[in-house]
Protein backbone atom coordinates (compact mmCIF):
# COMPACT_ATOMS: atom_id res chain seq x y z
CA UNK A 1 0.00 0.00 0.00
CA UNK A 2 2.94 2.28 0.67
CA UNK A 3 4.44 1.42 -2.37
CA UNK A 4 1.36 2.12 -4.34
CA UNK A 5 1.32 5.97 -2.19
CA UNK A 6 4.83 6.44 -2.92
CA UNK A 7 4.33 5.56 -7.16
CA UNK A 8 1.60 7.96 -7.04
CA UNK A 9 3.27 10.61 -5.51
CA UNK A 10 5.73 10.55 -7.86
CA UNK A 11 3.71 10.24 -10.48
CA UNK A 12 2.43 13.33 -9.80
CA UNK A 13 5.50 15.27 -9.52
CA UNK A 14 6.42 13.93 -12.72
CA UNK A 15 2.83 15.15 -14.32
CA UNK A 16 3.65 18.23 -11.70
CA UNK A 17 7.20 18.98 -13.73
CA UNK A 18 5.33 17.95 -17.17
CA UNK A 19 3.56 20.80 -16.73
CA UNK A 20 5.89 23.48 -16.14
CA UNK A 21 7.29 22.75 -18.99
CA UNK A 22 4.66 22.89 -21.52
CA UNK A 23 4.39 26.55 -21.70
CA UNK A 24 5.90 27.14 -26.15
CA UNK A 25 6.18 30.25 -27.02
CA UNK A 26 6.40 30.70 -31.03
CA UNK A 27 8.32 33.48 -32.28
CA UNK A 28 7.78 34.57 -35.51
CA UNK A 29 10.32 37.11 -37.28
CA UNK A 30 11.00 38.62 -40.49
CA UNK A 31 15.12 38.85 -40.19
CA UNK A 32 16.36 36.01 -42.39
CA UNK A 33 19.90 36.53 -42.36
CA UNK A 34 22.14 34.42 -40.17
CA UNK A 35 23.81 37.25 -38.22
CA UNK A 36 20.14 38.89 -36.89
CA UNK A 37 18.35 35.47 -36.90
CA UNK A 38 21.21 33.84 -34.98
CA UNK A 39 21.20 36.34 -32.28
CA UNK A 40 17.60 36.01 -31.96
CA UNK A 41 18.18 32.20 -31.42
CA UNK A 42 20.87 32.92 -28.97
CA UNK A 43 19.07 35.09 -26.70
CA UNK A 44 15.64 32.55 -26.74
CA UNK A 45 18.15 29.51 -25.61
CA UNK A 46 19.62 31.87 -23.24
CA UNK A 47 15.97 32.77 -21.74
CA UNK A 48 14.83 28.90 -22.23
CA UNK A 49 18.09 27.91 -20.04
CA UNK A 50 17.06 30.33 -17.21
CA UNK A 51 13.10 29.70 -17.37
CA UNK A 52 12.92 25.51 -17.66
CA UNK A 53 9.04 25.82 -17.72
CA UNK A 54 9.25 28.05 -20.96
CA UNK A 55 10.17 27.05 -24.25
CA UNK A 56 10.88 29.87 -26.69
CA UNK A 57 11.14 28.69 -30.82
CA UNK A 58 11.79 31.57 -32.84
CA UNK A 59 11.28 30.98 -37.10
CA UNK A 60 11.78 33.25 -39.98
CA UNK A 61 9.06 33.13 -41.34
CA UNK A 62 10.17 35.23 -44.66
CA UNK A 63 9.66 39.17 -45.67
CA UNK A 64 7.37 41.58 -43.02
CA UNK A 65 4.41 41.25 -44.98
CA UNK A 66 4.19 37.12 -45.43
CA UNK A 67 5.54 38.09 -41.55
CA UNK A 68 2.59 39.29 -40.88
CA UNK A 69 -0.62 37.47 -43.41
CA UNK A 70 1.31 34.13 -42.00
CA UNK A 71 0.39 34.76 -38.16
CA UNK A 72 -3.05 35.97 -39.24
CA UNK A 73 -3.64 32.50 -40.92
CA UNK A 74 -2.00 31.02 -38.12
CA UNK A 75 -4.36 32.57 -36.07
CA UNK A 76 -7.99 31.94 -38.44
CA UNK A 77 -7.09 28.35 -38.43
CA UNK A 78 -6.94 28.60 -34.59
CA UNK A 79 -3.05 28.12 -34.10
CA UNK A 80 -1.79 31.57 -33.56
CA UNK A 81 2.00 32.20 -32.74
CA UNK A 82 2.40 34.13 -29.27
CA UNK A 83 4.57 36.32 -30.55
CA UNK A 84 5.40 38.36 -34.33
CA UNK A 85 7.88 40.64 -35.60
CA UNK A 86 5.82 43.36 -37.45
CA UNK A 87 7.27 46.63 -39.68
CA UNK A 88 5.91 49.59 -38.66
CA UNK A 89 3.71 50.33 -41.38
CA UNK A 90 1.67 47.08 -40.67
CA UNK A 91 0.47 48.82 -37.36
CA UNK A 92 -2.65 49.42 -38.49
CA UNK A 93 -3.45 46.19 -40.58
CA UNK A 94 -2.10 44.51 -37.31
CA UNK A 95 -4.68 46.29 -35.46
CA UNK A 96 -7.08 45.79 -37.83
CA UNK A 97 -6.83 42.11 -37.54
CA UNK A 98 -7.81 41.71 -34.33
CA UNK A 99 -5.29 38.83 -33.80
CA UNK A 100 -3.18 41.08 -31.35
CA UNK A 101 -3.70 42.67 -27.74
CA UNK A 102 -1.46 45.27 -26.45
CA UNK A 103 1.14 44.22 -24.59
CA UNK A 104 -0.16 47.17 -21.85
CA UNK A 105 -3.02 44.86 -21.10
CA UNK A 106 -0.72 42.05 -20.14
CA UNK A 107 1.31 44.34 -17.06
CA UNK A 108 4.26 44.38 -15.50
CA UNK A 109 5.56 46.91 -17.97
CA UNK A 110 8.03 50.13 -17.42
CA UNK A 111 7.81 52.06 -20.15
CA UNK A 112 9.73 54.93 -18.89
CA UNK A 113 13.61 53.96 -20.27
CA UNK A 114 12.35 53.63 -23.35
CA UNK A 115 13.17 56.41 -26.16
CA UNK A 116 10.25 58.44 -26.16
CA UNK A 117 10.07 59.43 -30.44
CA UNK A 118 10.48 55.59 -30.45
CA UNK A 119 7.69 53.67 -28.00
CA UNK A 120 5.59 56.84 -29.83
CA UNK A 121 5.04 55.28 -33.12
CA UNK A 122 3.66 52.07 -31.43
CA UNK A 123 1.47 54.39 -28.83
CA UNK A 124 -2.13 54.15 -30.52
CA UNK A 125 -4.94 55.06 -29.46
CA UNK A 126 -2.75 55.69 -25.57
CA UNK A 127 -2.23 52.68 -25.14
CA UNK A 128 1.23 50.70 -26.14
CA UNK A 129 1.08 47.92 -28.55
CA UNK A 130 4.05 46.21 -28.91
CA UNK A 131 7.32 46.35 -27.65
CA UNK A 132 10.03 48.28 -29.83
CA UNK A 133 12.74 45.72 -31.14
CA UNK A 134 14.45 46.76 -34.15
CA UNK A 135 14.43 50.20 -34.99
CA UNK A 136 16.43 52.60 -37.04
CA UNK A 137 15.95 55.84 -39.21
CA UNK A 138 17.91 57.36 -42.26
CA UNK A 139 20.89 59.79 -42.18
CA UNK A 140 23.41 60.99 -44.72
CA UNK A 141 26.28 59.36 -45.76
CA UNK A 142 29.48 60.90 -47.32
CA UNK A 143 32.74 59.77 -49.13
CA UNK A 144 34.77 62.54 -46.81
CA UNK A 145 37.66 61.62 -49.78
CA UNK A 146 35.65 62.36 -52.57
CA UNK A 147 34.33 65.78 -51.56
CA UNK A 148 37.99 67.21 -50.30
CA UNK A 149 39.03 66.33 -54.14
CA UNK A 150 35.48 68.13 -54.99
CA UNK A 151 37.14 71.14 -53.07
CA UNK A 152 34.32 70.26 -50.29
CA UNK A 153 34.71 70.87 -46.29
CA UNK A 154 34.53 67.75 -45.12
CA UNK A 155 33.79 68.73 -41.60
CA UNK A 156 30.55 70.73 -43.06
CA UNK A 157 28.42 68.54 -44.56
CA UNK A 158 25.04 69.53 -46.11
CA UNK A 159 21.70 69.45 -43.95
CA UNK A 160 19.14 71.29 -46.17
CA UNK A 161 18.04 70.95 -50.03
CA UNK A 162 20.08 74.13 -50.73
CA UNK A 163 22.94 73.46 -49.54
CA UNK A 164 23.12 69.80 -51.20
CA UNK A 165 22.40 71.29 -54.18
CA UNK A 166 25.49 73.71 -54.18
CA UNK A 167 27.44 71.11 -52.87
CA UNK A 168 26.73 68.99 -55.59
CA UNK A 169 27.50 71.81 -57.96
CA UNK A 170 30.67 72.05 -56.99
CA UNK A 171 30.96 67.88 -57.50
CA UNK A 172 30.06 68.05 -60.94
CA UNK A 173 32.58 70.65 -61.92
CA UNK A 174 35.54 69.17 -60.61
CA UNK A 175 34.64 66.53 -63.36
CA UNK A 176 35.33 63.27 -60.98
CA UNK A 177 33.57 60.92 -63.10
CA UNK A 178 30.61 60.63 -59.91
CA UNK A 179 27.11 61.28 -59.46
CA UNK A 180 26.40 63.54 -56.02
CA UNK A 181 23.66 62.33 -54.51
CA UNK A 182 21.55 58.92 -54.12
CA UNK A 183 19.08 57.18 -52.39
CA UNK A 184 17.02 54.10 -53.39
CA UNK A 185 13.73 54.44 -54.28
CA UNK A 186 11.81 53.99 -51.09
CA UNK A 187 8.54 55.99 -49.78
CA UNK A 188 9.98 55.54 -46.61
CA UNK A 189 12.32 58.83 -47.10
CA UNK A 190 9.41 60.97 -48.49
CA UNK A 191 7.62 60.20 -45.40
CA UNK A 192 11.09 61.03 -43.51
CA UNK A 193 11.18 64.56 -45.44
CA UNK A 194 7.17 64.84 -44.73
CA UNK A 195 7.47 64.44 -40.54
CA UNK A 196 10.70 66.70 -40.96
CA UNK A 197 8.90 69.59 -42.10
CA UNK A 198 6.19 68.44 -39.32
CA UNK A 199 3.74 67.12 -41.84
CA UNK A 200 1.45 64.44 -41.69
CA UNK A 201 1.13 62.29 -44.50
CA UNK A 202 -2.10 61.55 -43.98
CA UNK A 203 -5.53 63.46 -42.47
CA UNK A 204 -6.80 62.62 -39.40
CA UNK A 205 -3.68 63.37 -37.57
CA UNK A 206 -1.72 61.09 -39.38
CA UNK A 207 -4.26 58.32 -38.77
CA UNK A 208 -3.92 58.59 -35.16
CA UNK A 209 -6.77 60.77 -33.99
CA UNK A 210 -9.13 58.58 -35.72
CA UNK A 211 -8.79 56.56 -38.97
CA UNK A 212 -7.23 58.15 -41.92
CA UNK A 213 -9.64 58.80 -45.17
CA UNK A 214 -7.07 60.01 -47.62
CA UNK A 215 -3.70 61.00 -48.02
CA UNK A 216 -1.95 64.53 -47.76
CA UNK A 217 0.25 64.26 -50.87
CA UNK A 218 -0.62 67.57 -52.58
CA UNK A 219 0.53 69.27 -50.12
CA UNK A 220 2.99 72.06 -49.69
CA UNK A 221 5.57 69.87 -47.93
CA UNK A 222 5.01 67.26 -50.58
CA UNK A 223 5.77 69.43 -53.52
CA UNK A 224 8.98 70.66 -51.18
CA UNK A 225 10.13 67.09 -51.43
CA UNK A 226 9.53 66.21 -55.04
CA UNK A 227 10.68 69.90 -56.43
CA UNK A 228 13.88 69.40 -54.94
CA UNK A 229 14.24 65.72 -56.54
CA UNK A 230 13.45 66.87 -59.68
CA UNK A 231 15.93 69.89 -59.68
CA UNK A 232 18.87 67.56 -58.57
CA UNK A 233 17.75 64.98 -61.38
CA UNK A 234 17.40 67.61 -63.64
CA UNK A 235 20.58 68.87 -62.95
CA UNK A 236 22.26 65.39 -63.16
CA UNK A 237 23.21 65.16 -59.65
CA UNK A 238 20.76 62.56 -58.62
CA UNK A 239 21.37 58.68 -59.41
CA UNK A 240 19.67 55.25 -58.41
CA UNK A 241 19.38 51.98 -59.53
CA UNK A 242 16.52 51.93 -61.52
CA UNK A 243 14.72 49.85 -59.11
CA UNK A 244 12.19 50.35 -56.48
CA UNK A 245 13.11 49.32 -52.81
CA UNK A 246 16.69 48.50 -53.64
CA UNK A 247 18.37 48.84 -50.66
CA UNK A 248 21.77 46.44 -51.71
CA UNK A 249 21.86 48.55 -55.11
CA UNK A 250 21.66 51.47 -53.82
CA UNK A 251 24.78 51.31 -50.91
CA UNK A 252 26.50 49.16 -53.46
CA UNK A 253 26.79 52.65 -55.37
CA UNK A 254 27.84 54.27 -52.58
CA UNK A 255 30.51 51.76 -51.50
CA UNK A 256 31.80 51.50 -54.96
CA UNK A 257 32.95 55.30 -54.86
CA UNK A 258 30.15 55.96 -57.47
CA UNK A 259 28.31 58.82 -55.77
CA UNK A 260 29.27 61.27 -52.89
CA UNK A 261 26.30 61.75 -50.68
CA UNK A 262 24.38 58.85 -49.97
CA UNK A 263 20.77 58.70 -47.72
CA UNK A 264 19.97 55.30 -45.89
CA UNK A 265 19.07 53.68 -42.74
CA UNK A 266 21.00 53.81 -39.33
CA UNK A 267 20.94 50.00 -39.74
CA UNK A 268 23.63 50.11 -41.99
CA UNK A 269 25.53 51.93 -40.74
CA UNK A 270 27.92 48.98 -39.40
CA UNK A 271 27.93 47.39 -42.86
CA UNK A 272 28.83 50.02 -44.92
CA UNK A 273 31.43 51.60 -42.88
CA UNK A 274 33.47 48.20 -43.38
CA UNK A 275 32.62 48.81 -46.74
CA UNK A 276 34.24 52.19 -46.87
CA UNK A 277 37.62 50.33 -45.19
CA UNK A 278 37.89 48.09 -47.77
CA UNK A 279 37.15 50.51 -50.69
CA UNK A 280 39.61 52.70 -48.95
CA UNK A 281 37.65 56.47 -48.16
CA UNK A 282 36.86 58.16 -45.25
CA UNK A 283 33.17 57.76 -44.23
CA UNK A 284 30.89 60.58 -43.15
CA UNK A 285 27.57 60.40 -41.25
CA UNK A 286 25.62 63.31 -40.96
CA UNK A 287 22.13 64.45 -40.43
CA UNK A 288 19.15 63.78 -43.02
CA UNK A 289 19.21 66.99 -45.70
CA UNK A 290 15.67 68.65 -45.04
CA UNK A 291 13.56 71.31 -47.07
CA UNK A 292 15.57 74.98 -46.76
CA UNK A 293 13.21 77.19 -44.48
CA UNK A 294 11.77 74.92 -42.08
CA UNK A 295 12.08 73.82 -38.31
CA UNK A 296 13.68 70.37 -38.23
CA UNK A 297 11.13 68.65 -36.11
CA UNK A 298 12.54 64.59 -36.86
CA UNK A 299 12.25 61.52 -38.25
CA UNK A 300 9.99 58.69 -38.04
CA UNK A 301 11.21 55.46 -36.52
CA UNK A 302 11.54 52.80 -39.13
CA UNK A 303 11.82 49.22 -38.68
CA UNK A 304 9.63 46.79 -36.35
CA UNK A 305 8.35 45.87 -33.15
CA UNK A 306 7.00 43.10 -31.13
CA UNK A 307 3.31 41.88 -30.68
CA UNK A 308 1.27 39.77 -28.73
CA UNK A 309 -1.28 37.76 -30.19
CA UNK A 310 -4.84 37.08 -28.09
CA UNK A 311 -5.41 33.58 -29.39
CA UNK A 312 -2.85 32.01 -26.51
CA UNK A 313 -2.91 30.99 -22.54
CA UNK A 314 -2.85 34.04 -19.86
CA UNK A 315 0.37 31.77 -19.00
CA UNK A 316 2.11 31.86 -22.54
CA UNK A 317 1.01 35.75 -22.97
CA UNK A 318 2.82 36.48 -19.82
CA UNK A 319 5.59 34.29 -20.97
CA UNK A 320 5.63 36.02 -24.39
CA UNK A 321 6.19 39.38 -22.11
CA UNK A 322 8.62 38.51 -20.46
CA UNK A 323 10.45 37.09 -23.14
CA UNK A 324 10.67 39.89 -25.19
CA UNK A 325 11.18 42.35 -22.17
CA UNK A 326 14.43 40.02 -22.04
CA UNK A 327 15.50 40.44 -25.26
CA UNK A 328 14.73 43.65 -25.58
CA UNK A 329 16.80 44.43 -22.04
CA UNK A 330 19.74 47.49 -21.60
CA UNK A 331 22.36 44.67 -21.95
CA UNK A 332 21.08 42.85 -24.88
CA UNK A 333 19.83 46.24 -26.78
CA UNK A 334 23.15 47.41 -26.53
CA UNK A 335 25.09 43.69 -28.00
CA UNK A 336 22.12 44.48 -30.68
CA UNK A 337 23.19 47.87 -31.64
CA UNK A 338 26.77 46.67 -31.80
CA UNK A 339 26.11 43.53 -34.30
CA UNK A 340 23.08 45.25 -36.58
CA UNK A 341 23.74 49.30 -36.45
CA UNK A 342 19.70 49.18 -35.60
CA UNK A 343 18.80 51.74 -32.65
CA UNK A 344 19.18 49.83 -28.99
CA UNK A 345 15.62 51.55 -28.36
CA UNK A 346 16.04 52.12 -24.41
CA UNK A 347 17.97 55.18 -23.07
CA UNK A 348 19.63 52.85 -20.33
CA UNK A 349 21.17 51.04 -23.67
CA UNK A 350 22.39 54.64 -24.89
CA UNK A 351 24.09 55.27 -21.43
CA UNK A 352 25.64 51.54 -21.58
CA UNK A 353 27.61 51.95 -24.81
CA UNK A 354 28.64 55.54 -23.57
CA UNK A 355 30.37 53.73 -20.39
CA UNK A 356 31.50 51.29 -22.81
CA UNK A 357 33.45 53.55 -25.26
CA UNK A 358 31.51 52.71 -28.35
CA UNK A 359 30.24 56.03 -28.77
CA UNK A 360 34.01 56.86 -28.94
CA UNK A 361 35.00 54.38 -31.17
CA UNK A 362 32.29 55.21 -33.56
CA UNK A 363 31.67 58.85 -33.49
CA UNK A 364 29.23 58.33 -36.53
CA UNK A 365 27.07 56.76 -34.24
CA UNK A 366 26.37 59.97 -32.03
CA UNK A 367 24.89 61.96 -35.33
CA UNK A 368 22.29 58.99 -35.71
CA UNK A 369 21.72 58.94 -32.02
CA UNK A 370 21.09 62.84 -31.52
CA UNK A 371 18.98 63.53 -34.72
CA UNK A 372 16.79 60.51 -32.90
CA UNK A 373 16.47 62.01 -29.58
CA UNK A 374 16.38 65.51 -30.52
CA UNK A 375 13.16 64.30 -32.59
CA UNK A 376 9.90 65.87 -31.47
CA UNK A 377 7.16 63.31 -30.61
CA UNK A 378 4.27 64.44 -32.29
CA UNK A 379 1.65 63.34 -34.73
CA UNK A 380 4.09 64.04 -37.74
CA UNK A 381 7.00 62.07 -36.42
CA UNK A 382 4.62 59.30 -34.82
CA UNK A 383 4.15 58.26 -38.27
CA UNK A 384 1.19 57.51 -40.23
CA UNK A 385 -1.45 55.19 -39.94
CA UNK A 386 -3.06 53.51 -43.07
CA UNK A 387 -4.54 50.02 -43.56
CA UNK A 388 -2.90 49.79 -47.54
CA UNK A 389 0.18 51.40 -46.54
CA UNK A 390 2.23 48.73 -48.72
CA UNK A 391 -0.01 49.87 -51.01
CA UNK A 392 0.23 53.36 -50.59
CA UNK A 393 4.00 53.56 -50.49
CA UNK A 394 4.54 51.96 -54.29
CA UNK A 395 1.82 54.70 -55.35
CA UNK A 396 4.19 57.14 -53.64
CA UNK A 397 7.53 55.60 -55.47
CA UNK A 398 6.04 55.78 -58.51
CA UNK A 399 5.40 59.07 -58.75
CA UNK A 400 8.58 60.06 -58.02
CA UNK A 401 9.69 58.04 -60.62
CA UNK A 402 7.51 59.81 -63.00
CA UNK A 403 9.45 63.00 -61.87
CA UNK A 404 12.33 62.04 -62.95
CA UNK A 405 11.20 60.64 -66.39
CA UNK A 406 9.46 64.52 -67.02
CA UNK A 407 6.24 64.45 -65.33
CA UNK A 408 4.98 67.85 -63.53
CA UNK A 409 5.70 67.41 -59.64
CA UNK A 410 1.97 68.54 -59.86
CA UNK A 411 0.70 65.98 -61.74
CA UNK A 412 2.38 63.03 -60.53
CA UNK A 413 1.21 63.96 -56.81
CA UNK A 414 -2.14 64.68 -57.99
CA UNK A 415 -2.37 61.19 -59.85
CA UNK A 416 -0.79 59.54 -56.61
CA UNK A 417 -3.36 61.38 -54.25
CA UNK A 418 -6.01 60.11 -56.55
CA UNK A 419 -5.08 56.34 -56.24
CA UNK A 420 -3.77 56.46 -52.85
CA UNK A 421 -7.05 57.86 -51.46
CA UNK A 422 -8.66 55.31 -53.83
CA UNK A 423 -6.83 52.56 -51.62
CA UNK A 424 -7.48 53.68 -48.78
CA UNK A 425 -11.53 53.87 -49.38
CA UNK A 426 -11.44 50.48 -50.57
CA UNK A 427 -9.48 49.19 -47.68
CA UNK A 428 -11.37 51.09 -45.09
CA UNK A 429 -14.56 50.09 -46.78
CA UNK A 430 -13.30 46.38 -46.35
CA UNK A 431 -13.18 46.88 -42.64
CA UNK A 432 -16.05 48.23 -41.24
């Protein structure tokens, strides 16, 4: 009979530990390459080795938007991962989903070391949705060896239209066989040059005081940004790939000595300044160039955060949390920034690498960080809101690309208005 007490009492420790254990908490990303994805892997069997009861299994699960339309499958067919790596322009289809709760409504969050322009994007509605992960924003990049033999100051680089316009004057007459200026083809720097001048891109308050109806893009600030593309096109200063979205083209031009002045994301900043080594010049980092007579209020925060989805356990939503508050931590936001060039996101992480000498090492590093913190959170630099906004930004590229094949700046925004507001109608009309 004691034997038969003892077997059961074991037997339920055993079902006891079983249980502990069973918490899984599916992580699903968008960061294919083995550098990012391998730290992510690193840091879950770091959290699983510390919390036995919790199993974390991140997958790529291919670009942000499969990201994204996989886990809202997932979630239809009942088997939702607990958490998912969105871009910051599927906010609102995220929200409209309704496969996600805010991470607010879970608790035991501190959202005070965070970086305020930063935790503002993903602040809708007042409440926080998801936890900031990888985050970055563009600057300007210069060959510092190529301007000096342009008969350039180095140490003053460009930060408005005008002046990168007589800078890259004086580029094409010293006849040095370059283009001046480049960026790829990406909406995501017209909506950088609208929240600079403090415009939102859409109405509404950018989406956020209640959903957008149509876009902003005849506006004055808009016809700043596309006037000033078209004069340094016209004038031969301005060269891309050809292609939209090009991000590899488009620093591949700048590495290869091809073009002075270069505008990209913080995130590569790491990358291409080991490119710059190798091609042997001196790298620059300065501010993003904005329209000549306006404030500079900042940029928008680019890349993505974390969310939680509601189809899970209380158990593995807390689990999720706390995950992600791991990874996300002052220690590990800091090792991030170091391997990726992609914003550590908390102001603890900031203070780390300071301590650390990193900001020394890389002085590059401090223009990215100050033109972040000095950015005004606001409506404009919150970013906008809109369902289509994949949708919206190839309307937006294309029109610039009709600029610089001859079509009026007025016409090509008028046309992109038209089909952009058009988008959103149908979209919004889809959700109601």
């Amino acid at each position: 009979m004691k034997r038969h007490v003892l077997y059961g009492i074991l037997a339920l420790v055993f079902a006891t530990n079983a249980l502990a254990q069973s918490i899984t908490v599916e992580f699903w990303h968008a960061l294919g390459d083995p550098k990012r994805s391998g730290w992510i892997q690193q840091k879950a069997d770091a959290f699983n080795k510390a919390n036995p009861n919790i199993k974390v299994v991140p997958a790529y699960k291919g670009s942000y938007p499969d990201t994204l339309q996989a886990a809202i499958l997932a979630a239809r067919q009942g088997k939702p991962p607990a958490l998912v790596q969105i871009y910051e322009v599927g906010s609102q289809l995220a929200l409209d989903s309704g496969i996600f709760q805010p991470i607010g409504a879970i608790g035991g969050l501190d959202y005070s070391d965070y970086i305020k322009p930063v935790l503002n994007y993903y602040t809708i509605g007042g409440k926080v949705n998801s936890i900031p992960f990888n985050s970055s924003s563009p600057v300007l990049y210069y060959n510092k060896t190529l301007a000096k033999k342009a008969g350039l100051d180095p140490s003053v680089p460009p930060t408005t239209y005008g002046s990168l316009l007589r800078a890259c004057a004086k580029v094409a007459a010293a006849n040095l066989g370059v283009k001046c200026f480049g960026f790829n083809l990406h909406s995501w720097f017209f909506e950088q040059w609208m929240a600079e001048q403090g415009a939102p891109l859409v109405n509404n308050g950018n989406g956020r005081k209640g959903r957008a109806t149509e876009t902003l893009l005849t506006s004055t600030a808009a016809k700043n940004i596309l006037n000033w593309i078209k004069e340094m096109n016209d004038n031969g200063y301005y060269t891309y790939t050809g292609k939209f979205e090009d991000w590899d083209g488009s620093d591949a031009i700048f590495t290869s000595q091809k073009v002075v002045f270069h505008v990209t994301s913080t995130a590569d900043l790491g990358n291409i300044s080991e490119e710059a080594k190798k091609s042997g010049f001196e790298m620059g980092v300065s501010l993003l160039p904005i329209a000549d007579g306006v404030q500079r209020n900042g940029v928008v925060i680019g890349g993505a955060s974390v969310w939680v989805t509601k189809g899970i356990t209380p158990q593995q939503a807390e689990a999720a949390r706390d995950f992600i508050l791991y990874m996300t931590n002052t220690e590990n936001m800091a090792e991030w920034h170091k391997l990726t060039g992609y914003y550590p996101v908390r102001n603890s992480s900031i203070d780390l690498l300071r301590k650390q000498g990193w900001m020394a090492e890389k002085p590059y590093q401090l223009v990215a960080f100050g033109q972040l913190l000095k950015t005004q959170a606001n409506e404009a630099t919150a970013g906008a809101l809109i369902g289509p906004f994949q949708q919206v930004r190839r309307i937006i590229e294309e029109a610039i690309q009709k600029v610089l094949t001859g079509t009026s700046v007025d016409k090509a925004l008028e046309e992109a208005k038209s089909r952009a507001d058009a988008a959103i109608r149908e979209y919004n009309a889809s959700v109601k």
